[in-house]
N, C-alpha and C. Protein backbone atom coordinates (compact mmCIF):
# COMPACT_ATOMS: atom_id res chain seq x y z
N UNK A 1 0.82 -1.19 0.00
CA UNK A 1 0.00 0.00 0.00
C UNK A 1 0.87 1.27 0.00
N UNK A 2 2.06 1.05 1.01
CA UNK A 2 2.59 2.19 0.49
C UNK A 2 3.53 2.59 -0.58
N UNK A 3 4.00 1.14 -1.40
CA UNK A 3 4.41 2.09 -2.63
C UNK A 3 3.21 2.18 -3.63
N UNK A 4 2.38 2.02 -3.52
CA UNK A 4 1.14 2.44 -4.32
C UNK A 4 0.87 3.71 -3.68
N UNK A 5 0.39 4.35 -2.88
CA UNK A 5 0.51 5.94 -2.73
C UNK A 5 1.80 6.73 -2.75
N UNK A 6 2.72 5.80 -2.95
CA UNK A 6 4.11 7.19 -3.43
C UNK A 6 4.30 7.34 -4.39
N UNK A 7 3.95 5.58 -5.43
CA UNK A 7 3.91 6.14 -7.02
C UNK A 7 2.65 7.17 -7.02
N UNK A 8 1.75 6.70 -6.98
CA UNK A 8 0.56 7.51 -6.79
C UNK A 8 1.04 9.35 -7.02
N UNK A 9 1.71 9.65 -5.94
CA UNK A 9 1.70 10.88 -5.61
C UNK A 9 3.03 11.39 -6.13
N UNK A 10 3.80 10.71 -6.68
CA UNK A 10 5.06 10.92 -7.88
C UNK A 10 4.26 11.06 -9.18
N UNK A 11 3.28 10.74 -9.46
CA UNK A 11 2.68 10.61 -10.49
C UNK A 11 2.12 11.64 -10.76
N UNK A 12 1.58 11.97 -10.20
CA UNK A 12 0.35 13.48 -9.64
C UNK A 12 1.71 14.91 -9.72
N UNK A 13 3.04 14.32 -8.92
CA UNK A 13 4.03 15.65 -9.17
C UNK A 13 4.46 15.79 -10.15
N UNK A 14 4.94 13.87 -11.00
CA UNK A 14 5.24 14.78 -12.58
C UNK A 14 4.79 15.30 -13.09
N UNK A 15 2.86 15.44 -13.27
CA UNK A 15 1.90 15.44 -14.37
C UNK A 15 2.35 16.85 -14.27
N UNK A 16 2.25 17.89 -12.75
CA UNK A 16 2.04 19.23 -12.72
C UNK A 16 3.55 19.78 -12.89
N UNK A 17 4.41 19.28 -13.15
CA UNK A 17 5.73 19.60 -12.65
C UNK A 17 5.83 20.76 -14.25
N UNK A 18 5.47 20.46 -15.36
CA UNK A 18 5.67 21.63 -16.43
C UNK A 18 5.23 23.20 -15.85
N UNK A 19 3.97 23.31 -14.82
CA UNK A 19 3.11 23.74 -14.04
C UNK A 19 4.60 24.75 -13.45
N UNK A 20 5.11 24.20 -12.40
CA UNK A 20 5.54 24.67 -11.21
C UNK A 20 6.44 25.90 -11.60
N UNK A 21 7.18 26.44 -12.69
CA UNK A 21 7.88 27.85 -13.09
C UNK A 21 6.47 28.43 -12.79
N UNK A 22 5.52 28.52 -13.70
CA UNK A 22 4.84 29.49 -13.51
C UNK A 22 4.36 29.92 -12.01
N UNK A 23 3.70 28.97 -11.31
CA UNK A 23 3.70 28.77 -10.08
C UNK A 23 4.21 29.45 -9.42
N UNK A 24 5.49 29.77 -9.53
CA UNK A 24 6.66 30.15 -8.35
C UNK A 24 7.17 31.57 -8.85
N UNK A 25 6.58 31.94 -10.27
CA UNK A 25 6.43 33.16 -10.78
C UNK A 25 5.69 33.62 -10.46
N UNK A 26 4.12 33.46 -10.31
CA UNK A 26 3.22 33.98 -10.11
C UNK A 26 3.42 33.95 -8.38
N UNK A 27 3.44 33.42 -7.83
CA UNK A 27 4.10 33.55 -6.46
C UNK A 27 5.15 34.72 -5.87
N UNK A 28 5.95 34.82 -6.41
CA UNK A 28 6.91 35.69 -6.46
C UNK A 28 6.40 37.14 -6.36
N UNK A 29 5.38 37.29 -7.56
CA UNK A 29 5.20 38.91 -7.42
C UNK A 29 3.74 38.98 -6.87
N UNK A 30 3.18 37.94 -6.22
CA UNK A 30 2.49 37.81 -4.92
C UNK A 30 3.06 38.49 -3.77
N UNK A 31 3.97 37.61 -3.34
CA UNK A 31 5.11 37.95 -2.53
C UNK A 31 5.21 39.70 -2.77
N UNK A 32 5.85 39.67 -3.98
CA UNK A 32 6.56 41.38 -3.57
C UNK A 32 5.37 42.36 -4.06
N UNK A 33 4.38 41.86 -4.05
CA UNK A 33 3.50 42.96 -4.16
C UNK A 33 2.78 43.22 -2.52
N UNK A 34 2.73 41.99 -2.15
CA UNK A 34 2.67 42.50 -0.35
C UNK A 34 3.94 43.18 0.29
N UNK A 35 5.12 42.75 0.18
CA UNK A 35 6.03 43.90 0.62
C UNK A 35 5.95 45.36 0.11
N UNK A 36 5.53 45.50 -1.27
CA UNK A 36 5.60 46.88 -1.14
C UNK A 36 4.29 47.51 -1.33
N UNK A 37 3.47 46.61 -0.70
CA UNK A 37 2.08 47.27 -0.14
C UNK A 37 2.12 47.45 1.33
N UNK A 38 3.00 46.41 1.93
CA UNK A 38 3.33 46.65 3.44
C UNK A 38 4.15 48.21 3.45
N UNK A 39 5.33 48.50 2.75
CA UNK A 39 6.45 49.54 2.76
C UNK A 39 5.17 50.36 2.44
N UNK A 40 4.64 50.54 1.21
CA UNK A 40 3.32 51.79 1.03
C UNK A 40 3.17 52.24 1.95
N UNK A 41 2.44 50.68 2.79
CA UNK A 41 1.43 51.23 4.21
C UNK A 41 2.15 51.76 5.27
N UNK A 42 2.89 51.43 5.29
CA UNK A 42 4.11 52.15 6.55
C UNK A 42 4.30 54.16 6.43
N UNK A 43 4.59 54.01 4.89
CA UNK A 43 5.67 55.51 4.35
C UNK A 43 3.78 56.13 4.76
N UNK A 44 2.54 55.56 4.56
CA UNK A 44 1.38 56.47 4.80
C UNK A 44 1.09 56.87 6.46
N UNK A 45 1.49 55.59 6.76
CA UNK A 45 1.33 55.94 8.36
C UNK A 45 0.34 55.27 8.61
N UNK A 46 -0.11 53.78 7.82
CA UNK A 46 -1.23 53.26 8.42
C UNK A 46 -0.13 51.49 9.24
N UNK A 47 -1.40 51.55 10.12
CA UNK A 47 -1.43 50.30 11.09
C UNK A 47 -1.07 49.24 9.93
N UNK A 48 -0.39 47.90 10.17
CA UNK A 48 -0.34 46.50 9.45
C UNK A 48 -0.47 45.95 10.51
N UNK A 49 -2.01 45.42 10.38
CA UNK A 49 -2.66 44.04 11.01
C UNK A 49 -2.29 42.55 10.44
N UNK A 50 -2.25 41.56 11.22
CA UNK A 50 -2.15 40.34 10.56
C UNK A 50 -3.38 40.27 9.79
N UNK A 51 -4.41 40.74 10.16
CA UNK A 51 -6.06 40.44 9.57
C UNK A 51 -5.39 40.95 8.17
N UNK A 52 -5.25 42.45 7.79
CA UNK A 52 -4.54 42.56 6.07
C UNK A 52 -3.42 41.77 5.66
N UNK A 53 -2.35 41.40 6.67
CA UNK A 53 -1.08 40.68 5.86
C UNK A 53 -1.99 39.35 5.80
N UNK A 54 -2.79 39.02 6.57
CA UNK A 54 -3.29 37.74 6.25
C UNK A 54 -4.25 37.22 4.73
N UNK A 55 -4.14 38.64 4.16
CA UNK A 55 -5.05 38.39 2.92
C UNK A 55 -4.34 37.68 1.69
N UNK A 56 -2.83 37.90 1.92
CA UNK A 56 -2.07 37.35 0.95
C UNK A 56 -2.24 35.58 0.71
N UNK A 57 -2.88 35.34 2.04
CA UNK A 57 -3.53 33.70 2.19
C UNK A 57 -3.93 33.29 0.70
N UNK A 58 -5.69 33.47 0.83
CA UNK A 58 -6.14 33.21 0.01
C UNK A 58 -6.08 33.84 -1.47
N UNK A 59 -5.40 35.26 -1.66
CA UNK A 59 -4.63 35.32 -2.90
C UNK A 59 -3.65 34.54 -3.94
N UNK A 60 -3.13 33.94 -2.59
CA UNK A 60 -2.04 32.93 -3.20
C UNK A 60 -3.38 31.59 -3.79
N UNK A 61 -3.58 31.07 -2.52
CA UNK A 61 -4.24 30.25 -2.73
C UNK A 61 -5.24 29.98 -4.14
N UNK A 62 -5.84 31.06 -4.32
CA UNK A 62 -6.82 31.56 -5.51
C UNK A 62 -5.93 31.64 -6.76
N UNK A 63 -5.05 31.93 -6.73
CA UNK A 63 -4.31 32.31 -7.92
C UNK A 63 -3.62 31.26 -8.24
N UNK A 64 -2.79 30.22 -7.30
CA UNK A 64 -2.14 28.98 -7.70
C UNK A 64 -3.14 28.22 -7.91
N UNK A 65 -4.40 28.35 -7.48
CA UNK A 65 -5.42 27.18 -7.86
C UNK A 65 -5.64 27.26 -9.28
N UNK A 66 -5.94 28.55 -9.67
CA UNK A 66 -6.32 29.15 -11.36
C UNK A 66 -5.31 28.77 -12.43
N UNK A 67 -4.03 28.86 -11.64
CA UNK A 67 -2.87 28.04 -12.92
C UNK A 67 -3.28 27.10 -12.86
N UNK A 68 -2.91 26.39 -12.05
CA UNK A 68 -3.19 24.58 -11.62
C UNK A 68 -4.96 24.25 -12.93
N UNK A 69 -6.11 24.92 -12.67
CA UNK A 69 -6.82 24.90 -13.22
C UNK A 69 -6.69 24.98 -14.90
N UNK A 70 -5.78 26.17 -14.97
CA UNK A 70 -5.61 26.15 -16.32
C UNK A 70 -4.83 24.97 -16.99
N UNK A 71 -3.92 24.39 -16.18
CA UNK A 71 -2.84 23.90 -16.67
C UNK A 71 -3.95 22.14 -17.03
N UNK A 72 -4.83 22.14 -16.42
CA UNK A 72 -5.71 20.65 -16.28
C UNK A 72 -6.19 20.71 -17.35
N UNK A 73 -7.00 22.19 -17.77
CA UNK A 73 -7.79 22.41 -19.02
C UNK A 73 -7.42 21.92 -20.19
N UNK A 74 -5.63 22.76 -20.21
CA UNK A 74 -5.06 23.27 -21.03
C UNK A 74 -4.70 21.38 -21.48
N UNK A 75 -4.45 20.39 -20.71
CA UNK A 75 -3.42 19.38 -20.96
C UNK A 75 -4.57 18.19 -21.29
N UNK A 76 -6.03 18.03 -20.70
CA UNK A 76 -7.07 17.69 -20.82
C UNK A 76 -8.16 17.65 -22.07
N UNK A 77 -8.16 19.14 -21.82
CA UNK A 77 -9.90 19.43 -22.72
C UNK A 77 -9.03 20.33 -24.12
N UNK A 78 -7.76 21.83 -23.88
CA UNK A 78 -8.67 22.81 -24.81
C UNK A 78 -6.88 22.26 -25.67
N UNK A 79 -6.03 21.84 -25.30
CA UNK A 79 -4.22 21.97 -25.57
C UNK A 79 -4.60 21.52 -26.56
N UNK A 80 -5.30 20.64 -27.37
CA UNK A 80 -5.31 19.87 -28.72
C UNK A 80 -5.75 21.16 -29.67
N UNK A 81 -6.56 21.90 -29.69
CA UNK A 81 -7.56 22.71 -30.35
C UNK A 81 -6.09 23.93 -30.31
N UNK A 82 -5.81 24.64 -29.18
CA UNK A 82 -4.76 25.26 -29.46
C UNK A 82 -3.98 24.98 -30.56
N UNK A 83 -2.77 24.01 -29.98
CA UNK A 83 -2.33 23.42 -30.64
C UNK A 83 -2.42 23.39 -32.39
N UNK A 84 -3.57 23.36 -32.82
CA UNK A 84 -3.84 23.10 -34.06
C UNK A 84 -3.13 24.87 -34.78
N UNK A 85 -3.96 25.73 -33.84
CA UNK A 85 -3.56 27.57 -34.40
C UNK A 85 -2.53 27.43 -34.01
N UNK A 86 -1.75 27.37 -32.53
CA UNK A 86 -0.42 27.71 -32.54
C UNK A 86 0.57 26.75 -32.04
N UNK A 87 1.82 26.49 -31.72
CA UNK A 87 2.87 25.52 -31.93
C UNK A 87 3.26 25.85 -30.25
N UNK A 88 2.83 26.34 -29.57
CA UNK A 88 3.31 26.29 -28.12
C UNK A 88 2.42 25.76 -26.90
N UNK A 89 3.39 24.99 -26.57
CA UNK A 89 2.70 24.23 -25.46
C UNK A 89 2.21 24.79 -23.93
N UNK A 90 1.03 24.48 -23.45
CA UNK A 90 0.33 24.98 -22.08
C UNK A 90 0.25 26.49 -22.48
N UNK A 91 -0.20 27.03 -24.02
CA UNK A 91 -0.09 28.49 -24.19
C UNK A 91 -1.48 29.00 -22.94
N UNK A 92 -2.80 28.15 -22.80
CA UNK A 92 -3.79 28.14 -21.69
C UNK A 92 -3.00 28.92 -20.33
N UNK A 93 -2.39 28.23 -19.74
CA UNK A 93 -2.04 28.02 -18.93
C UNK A 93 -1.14 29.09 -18.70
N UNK A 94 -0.03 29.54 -20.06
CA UNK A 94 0.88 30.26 -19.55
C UNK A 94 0.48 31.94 -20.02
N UNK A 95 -0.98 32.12 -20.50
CA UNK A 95 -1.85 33.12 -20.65
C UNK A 95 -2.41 33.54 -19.18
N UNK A 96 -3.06 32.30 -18.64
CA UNK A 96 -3.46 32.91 -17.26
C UNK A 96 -2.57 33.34 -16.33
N UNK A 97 -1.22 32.43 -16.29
CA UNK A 97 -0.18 32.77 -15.44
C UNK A 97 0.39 34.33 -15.88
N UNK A 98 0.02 34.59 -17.17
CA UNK A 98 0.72 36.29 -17.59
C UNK A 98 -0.43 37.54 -16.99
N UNK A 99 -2.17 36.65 -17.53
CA UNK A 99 -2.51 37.85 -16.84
C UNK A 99 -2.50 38.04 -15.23
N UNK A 100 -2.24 36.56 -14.27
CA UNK A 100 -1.91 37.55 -13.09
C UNK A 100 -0.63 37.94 -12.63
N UNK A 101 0.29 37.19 -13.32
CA UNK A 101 1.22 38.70 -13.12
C UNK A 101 1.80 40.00 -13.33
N UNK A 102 0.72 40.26 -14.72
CA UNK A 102 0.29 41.36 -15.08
C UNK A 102 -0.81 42.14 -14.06
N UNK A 103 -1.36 41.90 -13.19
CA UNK A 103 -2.61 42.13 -12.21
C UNK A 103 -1.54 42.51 -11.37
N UNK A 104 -0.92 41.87 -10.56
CA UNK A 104 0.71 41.78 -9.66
C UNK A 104 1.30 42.91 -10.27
N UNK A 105 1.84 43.10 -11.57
CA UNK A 105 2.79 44.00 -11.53
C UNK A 105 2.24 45.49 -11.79
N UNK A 106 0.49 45.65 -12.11
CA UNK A 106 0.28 46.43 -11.70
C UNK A 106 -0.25 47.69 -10.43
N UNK A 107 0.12 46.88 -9.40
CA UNK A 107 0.08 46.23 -7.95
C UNK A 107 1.12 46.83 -7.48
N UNK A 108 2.04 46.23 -7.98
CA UNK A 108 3.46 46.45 -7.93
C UNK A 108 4.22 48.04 -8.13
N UNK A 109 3.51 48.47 -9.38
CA UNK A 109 3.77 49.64 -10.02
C UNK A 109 3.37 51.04 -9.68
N UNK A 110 1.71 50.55 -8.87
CA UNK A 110 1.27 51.23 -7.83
C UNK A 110 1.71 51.79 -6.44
N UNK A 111 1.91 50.59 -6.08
CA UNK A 111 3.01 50.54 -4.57
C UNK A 111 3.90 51.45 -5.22
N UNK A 112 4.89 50.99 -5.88
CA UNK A 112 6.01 51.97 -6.17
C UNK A 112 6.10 53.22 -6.35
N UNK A 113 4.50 53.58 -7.11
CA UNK A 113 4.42 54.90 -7.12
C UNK A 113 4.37 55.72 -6.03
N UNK A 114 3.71 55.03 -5.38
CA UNK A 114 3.00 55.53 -3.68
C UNK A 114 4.14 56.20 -2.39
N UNK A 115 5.33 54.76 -3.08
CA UNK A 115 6.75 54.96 -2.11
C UNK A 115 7.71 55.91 -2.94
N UNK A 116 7.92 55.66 -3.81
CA UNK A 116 8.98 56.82 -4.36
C UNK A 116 8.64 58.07 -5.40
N UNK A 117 7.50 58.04 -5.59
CA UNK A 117 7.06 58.79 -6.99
C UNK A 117 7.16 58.73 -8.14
N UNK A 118 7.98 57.81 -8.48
CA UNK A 118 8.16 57.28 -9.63
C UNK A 118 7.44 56.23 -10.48
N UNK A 119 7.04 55.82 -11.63
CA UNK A 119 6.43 55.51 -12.50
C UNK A 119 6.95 54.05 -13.04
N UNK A 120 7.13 52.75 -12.70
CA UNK A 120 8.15 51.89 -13.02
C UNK A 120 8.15 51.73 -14.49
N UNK A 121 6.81 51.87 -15.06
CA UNK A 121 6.42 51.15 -16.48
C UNK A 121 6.88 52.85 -17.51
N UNK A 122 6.80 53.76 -17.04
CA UNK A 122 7.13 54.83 -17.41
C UNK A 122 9.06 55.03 -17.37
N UNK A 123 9.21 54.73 -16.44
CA UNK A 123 10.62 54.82 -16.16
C UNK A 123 11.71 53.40 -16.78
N UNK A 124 10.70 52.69 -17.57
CA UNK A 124 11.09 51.52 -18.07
C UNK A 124 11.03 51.82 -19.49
N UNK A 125 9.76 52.45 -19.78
CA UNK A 125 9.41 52.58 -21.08
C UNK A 125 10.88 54.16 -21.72
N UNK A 126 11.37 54.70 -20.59
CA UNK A 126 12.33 55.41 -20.89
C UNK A 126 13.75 55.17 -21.18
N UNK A 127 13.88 54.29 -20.21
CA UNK A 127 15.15 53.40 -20.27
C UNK A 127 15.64 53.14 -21.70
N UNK A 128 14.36 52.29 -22.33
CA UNK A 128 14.24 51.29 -24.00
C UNK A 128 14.52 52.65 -24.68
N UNK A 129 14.15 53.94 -24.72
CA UNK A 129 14.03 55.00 -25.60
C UNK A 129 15.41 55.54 -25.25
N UNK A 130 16.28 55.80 -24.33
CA UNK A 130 17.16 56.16 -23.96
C UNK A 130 18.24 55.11 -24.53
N UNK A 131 18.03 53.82 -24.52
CA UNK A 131 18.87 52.86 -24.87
C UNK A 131 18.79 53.06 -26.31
N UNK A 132 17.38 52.91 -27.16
CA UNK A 132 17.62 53.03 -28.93
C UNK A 132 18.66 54.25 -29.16
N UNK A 133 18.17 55.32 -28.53
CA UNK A 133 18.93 56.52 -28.76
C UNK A 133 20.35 56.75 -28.99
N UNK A 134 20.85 55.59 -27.96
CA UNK A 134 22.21 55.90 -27.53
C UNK A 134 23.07 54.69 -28.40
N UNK A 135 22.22 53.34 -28.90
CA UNK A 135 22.46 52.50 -30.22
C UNK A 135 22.93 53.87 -31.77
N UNK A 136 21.80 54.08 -31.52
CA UNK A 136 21.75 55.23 -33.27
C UNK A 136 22.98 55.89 -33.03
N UNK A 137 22.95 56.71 -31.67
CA UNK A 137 24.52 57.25 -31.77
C UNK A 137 25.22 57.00 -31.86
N UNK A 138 25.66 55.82 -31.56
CA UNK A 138 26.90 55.09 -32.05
C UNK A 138 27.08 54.19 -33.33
N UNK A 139 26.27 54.38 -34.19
CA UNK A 139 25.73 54.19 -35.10
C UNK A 139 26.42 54.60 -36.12
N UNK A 140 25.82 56.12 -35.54
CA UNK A 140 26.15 57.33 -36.44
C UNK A 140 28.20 57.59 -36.19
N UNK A 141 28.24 57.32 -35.19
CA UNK A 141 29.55 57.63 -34.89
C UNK A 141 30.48 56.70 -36.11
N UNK A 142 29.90 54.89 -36.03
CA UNK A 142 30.79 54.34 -36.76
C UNK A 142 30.73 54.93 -38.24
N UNK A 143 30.03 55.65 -38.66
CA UNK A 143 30.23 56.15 -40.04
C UNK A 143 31.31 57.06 -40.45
């Protein structure tokens, strides 16, 4: 009996194991979107209760369930039909995992604004324009 529930449950970890990057991505800016909603709440001057840090609970919870969900769909019911339009695998799966850490990083971007004044997606989107800029010039130089 018990190597029948360890294959069992080796079985169950390989199936999800393509699963687990995203997982631990989408986790991640779980994670740092409560730290710098905690730092926010501090630089405002409000109280941090366990009752609010405790909300990150079922966020996680909700959100690793929804990959996990997608990833069943995706490998089950819809991956064949994909598949047929496009050539990448668990694209299901690694759609839901983008939009919440797209949800997260605008979370994220918020907080940041709140603590330093700054704009991350703005101050990113400057960077790329500052970087082409400084390509062309040297560009121009090798001529």
């Amino acid at each position: 009996m018990k190597n029948y529930v360890i294959s069992l449950l080796t079985s169950i970890a390989v199936f999800f194991l393509p699963v687990v990057p995203i997982l631990i991505l989408v986790g991640i800016f779980i994670f740092g979107d409560t730290a710098l909603g905690v730092w926010a709440a501090k630089r405002r001057g409000e109280k941090i209760t366990s009752r609010k840090l405790g909300n990150i609970i079922p966020k996680m919870v909700l959100y690793q369930f929804a990959v996990i969900t997608a990833f069943i769909l995706d490998v089950w019911l819809i991956g064949e039909f994909i598949n047929i339009l496009f050539s990448i695998d668990i694209l299901f799966t690694k759609l839901v995992g983008l939009t919440l850490i797209f949800i997260e990083g605008v979370s994220i971007d918020e907080n940041f604004t709140k603590i330093t004044g700054k704009n991350i997606f703005k101050s990113f989107k400057l960077m790329i324009t500052r970087t082409a800029k400084l390509k062309d010039d040297i560009k121009s130089l090798d001529k």
